[in-house]
Protein backbone atom coordinates (compact mmCIF):
# COMPACT_ATOMS: atom_id res chain seq x y z
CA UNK A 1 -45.73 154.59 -10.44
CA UNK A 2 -41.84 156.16 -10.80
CA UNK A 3 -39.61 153.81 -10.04
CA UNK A 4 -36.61 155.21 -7.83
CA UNK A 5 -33.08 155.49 -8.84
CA UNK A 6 -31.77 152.63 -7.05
CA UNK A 7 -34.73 150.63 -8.70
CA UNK A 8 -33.57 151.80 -12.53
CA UNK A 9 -29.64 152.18 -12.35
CA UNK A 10 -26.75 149.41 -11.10
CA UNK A 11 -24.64 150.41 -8.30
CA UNK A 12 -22.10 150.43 -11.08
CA UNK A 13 -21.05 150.84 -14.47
CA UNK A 14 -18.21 150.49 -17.09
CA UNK A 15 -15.59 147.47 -17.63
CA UNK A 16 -13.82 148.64 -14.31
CA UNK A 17 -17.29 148.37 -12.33
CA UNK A 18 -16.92 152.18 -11.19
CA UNK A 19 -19.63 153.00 -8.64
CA UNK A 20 -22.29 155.04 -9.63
CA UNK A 21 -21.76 158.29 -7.64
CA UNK A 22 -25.22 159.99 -8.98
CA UNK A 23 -27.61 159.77 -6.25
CA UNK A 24 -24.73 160.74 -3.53
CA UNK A 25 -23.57 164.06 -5.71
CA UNK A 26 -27.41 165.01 -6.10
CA UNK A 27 -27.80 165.27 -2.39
CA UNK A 28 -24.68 166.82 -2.06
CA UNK A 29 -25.38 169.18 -4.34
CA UNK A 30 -28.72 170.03 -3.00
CA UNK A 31 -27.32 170.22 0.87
CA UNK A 32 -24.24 172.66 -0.55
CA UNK A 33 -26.86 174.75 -2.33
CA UNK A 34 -27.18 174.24 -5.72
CA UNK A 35 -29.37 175.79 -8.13
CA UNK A 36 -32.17 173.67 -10.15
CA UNK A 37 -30.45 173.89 -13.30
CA UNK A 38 -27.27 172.34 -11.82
CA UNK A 39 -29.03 169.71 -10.95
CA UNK A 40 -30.23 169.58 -14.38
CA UNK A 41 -27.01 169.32 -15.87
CA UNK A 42 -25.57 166.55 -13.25
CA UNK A 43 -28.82 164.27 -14.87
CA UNK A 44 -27.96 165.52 -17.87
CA UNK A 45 -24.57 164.98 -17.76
CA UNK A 46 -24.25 161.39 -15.76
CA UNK A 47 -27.13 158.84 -16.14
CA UNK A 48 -26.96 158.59 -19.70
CA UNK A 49 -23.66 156.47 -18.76
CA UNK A 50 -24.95 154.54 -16.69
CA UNK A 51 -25.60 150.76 -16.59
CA UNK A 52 -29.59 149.73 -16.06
CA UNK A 53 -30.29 147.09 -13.75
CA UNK A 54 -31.94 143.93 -14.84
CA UNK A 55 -35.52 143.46 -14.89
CA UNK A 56 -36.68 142.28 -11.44
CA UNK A 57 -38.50 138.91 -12.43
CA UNK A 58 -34.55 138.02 -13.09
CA UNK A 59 -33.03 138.61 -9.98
CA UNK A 60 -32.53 136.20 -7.32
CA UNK A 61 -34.87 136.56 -4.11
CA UNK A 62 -33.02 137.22 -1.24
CA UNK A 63 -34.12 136.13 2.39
CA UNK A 64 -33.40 135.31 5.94
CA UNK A 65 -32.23 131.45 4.57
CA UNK A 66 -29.76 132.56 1.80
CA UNK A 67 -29.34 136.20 3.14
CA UNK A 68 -25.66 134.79 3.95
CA UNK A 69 -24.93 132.90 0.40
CA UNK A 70 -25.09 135.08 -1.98
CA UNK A 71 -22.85 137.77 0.86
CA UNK A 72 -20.12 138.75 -2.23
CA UNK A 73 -21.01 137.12 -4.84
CA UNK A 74 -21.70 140.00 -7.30
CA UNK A 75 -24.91 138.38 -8.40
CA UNK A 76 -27.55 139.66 -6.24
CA UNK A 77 -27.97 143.21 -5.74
CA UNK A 78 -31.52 143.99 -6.60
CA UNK A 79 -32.42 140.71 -4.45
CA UNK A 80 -30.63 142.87 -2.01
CA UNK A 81 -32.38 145.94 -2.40
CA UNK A 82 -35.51 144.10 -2.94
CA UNK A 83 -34.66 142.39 1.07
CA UNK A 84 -33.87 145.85 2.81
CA UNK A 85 -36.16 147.84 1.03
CA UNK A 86 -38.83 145.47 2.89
CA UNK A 87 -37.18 145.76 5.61
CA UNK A 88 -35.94 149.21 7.19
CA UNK A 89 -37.72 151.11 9.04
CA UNK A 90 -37.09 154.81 9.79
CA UNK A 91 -35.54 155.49 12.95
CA UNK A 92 -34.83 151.62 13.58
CA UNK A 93 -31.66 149.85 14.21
CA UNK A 94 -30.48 148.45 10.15
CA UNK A 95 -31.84 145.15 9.24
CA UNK A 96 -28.12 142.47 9.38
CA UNK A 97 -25.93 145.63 9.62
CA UNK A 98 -24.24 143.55 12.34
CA UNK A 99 -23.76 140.96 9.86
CA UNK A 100 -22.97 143.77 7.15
CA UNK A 101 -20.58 145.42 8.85
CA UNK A 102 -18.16 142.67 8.43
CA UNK A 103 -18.07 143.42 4.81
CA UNK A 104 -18.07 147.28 5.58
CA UNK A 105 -15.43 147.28 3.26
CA UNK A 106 -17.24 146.73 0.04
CA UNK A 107 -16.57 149.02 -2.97
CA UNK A 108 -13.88 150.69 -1.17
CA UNK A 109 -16.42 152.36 1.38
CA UNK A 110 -18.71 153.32 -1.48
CA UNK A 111 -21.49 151.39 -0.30
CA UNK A 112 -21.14 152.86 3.29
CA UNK A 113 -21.01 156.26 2.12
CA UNK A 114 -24.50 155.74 -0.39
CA UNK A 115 -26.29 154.28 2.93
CA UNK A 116 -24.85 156.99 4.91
CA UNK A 117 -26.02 159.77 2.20
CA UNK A 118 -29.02 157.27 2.13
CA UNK A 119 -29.95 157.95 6.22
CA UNK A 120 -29.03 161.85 5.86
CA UNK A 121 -31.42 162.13 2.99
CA UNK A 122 -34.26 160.40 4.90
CA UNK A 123 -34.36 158.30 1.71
CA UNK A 124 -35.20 154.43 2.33
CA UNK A 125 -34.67 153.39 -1.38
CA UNK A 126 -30.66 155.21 -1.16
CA UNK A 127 -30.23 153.29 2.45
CA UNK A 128 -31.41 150.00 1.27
CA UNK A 129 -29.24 150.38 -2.23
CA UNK A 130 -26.21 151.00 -0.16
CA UNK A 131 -26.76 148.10 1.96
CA UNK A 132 -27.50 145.82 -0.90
CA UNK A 133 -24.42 147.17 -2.62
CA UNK A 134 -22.52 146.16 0.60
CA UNK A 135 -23.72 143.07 0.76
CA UNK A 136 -23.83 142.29 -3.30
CA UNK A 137 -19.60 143.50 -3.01
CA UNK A 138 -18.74 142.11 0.48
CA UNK A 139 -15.32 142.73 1.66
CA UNK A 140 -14.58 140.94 4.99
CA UNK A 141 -10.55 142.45 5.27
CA UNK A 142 -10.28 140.52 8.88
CA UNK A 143 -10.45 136.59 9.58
CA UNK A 144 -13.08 135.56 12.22
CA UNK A 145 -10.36 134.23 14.03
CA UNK A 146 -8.53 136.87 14.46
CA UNK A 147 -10.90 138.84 16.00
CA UNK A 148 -10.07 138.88 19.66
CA UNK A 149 -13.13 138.60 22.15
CA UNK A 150 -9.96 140.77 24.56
CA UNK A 151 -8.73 144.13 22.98
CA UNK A 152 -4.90 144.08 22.97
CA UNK A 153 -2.72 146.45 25.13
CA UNK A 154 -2.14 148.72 22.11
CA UNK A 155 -3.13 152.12 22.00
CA UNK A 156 -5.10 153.38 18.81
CA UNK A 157 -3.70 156.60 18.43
CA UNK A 158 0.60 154.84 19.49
CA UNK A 159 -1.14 152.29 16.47
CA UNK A 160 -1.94 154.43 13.88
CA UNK A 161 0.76 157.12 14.51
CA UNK A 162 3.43 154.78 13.82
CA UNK A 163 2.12 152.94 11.14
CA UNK A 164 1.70 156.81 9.79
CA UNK A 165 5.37 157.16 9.89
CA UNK A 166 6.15 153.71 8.92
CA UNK A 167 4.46 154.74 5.75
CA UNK A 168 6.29 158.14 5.46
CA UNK A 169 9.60 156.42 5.77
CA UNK A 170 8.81 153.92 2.47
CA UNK A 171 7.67 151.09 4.22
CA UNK A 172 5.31 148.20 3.31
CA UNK A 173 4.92 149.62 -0.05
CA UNK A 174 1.84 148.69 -1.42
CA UNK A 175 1.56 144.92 -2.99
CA UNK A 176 1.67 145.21 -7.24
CA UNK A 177 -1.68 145.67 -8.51
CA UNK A 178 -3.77 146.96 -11.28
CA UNK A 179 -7.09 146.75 -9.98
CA UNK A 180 -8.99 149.28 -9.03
CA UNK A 181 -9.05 150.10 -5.05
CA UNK A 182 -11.31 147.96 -3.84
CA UNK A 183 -9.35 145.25 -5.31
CA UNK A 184 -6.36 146.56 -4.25
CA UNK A 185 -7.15 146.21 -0.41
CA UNK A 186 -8.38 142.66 -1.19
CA UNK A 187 -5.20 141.55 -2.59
CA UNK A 188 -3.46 143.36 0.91
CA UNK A 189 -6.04 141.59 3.41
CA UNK A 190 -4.72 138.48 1.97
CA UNK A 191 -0.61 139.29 2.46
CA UNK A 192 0.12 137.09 5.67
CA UNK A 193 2.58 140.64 6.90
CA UNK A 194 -0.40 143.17 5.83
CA UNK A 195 -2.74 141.02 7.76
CA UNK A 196 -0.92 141.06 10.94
CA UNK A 197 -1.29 144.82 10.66
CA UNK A 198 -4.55 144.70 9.98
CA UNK A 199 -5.46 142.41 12.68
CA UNK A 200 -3.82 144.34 15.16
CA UNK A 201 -6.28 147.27 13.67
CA UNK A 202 -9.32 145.32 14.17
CA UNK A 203 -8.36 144.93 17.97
CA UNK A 204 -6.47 147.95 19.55
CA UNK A 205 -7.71 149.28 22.91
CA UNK A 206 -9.25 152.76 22.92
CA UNK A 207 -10.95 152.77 19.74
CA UNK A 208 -13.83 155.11 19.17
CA UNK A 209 -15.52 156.71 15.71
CA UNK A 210 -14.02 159.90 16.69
CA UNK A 211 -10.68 158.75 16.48
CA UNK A 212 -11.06 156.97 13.60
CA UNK A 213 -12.27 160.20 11.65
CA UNK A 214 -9.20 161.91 12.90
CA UNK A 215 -6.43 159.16 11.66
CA UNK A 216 -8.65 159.25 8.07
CA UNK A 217 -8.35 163.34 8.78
CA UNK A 218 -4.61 162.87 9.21
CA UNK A 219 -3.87 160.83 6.28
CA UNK A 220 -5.50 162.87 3.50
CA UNK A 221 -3.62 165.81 4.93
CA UNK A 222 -0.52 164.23 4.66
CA UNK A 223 -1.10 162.73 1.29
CA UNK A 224 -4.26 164.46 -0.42
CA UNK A 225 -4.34 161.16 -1.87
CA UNK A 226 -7.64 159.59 -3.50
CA UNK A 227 -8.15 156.50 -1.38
CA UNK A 228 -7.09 158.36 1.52
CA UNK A 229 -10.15 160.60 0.76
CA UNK A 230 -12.35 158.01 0.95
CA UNK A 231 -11.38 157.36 4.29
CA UNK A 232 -12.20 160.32 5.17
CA UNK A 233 -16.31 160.31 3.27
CA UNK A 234 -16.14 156.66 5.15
CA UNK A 235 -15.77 157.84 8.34
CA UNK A 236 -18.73 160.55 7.57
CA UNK A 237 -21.09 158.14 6.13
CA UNK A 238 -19.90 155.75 9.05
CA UNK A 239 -21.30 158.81 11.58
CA UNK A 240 -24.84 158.63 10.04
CA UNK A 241 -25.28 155.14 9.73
CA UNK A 242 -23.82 154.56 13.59
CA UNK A 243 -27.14 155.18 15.58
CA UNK A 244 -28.87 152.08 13.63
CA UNK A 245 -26.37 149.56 14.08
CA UNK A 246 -26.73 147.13 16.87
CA UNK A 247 -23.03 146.24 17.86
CA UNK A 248 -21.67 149.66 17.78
CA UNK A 249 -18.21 148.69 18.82
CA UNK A 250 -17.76 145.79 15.88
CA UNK A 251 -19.01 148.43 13.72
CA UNK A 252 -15.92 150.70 14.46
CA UNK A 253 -13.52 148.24 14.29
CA UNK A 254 -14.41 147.00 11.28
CA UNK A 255 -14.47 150.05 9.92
CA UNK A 256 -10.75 151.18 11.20
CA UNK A 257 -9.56 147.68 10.12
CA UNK A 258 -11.26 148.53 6.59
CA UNK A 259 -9.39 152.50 6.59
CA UNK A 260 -5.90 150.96 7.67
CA UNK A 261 -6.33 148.47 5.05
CA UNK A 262 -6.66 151.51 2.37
CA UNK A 263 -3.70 153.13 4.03
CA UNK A 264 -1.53 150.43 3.03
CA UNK A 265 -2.68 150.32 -0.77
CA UNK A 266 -1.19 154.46 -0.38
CA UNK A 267 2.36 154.57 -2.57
CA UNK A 268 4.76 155.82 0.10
CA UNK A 269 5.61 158.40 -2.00
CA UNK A 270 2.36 160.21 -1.49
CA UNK A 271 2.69 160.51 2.25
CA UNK A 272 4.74 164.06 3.72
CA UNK A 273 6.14 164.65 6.60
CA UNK A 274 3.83 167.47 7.39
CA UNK A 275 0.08 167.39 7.33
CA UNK A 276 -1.06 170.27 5.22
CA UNK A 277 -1.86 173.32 7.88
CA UNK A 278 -2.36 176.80 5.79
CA UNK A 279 -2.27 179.73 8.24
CA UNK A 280 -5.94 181.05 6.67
CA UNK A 281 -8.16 178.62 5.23
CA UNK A 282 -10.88 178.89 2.54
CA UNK A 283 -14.73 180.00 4.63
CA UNK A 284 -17.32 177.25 4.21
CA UNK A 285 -19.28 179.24 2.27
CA UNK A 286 -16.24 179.79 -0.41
CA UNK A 287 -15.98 175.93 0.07
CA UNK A 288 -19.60 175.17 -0.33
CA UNK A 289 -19.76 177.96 -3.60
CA UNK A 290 -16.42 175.92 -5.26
CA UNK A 291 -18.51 172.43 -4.62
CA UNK A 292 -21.46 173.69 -5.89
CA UNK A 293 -19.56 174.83 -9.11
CA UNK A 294 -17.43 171.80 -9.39
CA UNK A 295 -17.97 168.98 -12.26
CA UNK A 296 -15.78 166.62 -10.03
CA UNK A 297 -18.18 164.00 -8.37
CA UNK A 298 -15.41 163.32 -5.67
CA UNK A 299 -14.80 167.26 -4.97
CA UNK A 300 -18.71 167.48 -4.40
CA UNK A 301 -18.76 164.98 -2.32
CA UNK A 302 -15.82 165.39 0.28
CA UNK A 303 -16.32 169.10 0.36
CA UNK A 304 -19.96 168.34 1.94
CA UNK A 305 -18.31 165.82 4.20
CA UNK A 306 -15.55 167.77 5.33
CA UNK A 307 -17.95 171.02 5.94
CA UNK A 308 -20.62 168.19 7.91
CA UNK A 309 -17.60 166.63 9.81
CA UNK A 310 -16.50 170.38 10.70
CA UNK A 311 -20.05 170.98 12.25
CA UNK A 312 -19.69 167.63 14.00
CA UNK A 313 -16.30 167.75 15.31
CA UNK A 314 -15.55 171.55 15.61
CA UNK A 315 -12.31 170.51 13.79
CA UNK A 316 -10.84 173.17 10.94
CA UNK A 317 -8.39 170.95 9.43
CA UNK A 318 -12.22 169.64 7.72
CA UNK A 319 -11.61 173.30 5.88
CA UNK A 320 -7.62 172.63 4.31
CA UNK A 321 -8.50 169.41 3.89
CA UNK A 322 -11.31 170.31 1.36
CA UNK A 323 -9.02 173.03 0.44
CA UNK A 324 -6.53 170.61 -0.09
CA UNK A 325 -8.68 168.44 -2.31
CA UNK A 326 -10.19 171.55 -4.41
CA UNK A 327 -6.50 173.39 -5.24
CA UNK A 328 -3.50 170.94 -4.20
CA UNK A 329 -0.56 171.19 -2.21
């Protein structure tokens, strides 16, 4: 019987724990219309670096009485995949994405985005990998207590506007780190000034998945900045997994707590004081033909979201802001 991807390969690899991007640039590939032998060359060209999983008699067994234990702990991913793969069934609300959701953070949004790609490719084994990835890398970036059961008076888009300019202007710099994103917001969650931010992220009034996507939208156009693009692939993935979660409102708000957190790990410097707005942008099929010709996985990937988020929203910044991505300022 073949084993699936998610089965055979770790959700990362190298000494910096990169994530493994393969099974998300596939299906990108495939939905911007690539040719077979593309996708010949992405296998050839990626899974040879790759990290194998462990055989299965080795990993922990996750269930409903230690599904909360080992939430983090690096340690348990295929007992995670092992769990959901059980578990989900198509078309049904996500087995613990309300308890998930909390760590929606994880990987900086990479496990998100592989359950997201996971749900658009109708593919059960690439959902339950990137919900055993979330739960395997858990990043909670708000305290329980802080979680208000009454939104504040603060408007989301007042909110994120002037924290937006706050940046622009050099302020709260990001907190000295060498880690890699991920690690980076973890290190910010934890900064009692950061945290306040935060916080007031998690409970502003007005807050819908629309709105995020166009604050993530903003911020890569002011900064075409690489954490700031996965905001933007977070909010995407965030769209698809949406109808399946239970406590659609917590889901957003971690979410937006999650993206403000990667907003403040941004070096000022990146941020302009004009979103990037060409008078002609490139056509989505030039944009799908340059991601389909591309050897970037990131390119791939935020090209397809940007073109899916265009079809969703009706919004054409999507197209400069996979312009933006492809050729610079």
């Amino acid at each position: 019987m073949t084993r699936d991807h998610a089965e055979i390969y770790a959700p990362e690899f190298g000494r910096r724990h990169l994530s493994n991007h393969f099974p998300m640039v596939s299906f990108a590939l495939k939905k911007l219309g690539a040719d077979q032998s593309t996708l010949e060359d992405l296998n050839r060209n990626n899974l040879q670096s790759l990290k194998l999983n462990a055989d299965n008699h080795d990993s922990l067994v996750i269930s409903e009485s230690n599904f909360e234990q080992y939430l983090g702990k690096r340690q348990a991913y295929m007992g995670y995949h092992a769990y959901f793969r059980g578990k989900i069934i198509t078309g049904k609300e996500l087995p613990r994405i309300d308890d998930l959701a909390k760590g929606i953070s994880a990987a900086a949004f990479h496990a998100l985005i592989r359950a997201g790609y996971g749900i658009d490719a109708n593919d059960a084994s690439e959902v339950a990998a990137g919900l055993a990835y979330m739960a395997d890398k858990f990043l909670s970036v708000v305290p329980e207590k802080n979680k208000h059961s009454i939104v504040s008076g603060i408007n989301l888009h007042d909110f994120a506007q002037d924290l937006i300019a706050k940046r622009t202007a050099g302020e709260l710099e990001p907190l000295p780190s060498d880690q890699t994103i991920s690690g980076k917001m973890d290190i910010t969650a934890q900064d009692r000034v950061r945290q306040e931010l935060i916080s007031t992220a998690y409970n502003v009034a007005n807050l819908s998945l629309g709105q995020v996507a166009d604050i993530s939208l903003e911020v890569f156009l002011r900064t075409n900045d690489f954490t700031a693009l996965h905001a933007v692939t977070a909010s995407h993935a965030a769209r698809l997994v949406l109808p399946f979660v239970g406590d659609k409102d917590a889901f957003v708000r971690e979410l937006f707590a999650g993206i403000v957190t990667a907003v403040l790990t941004i070096p000022g410097k990146q941020f302009k004081r004009d979103a990037f707005n060409p008078e002609e942008t490139l056509s989505p099929e030039t944009l799908s033909q340059r991601g389909r010709v591309s050897t970037d996985s990131h390119d791939i990937k935020f090209v397809y979201s940007c073109l899916e988020e265009f079809k969703n929203y009706g919004d054409s910044r999507y197209f400069a802001a996979a312009e933006l991505r492809l050729d610079g300022w």
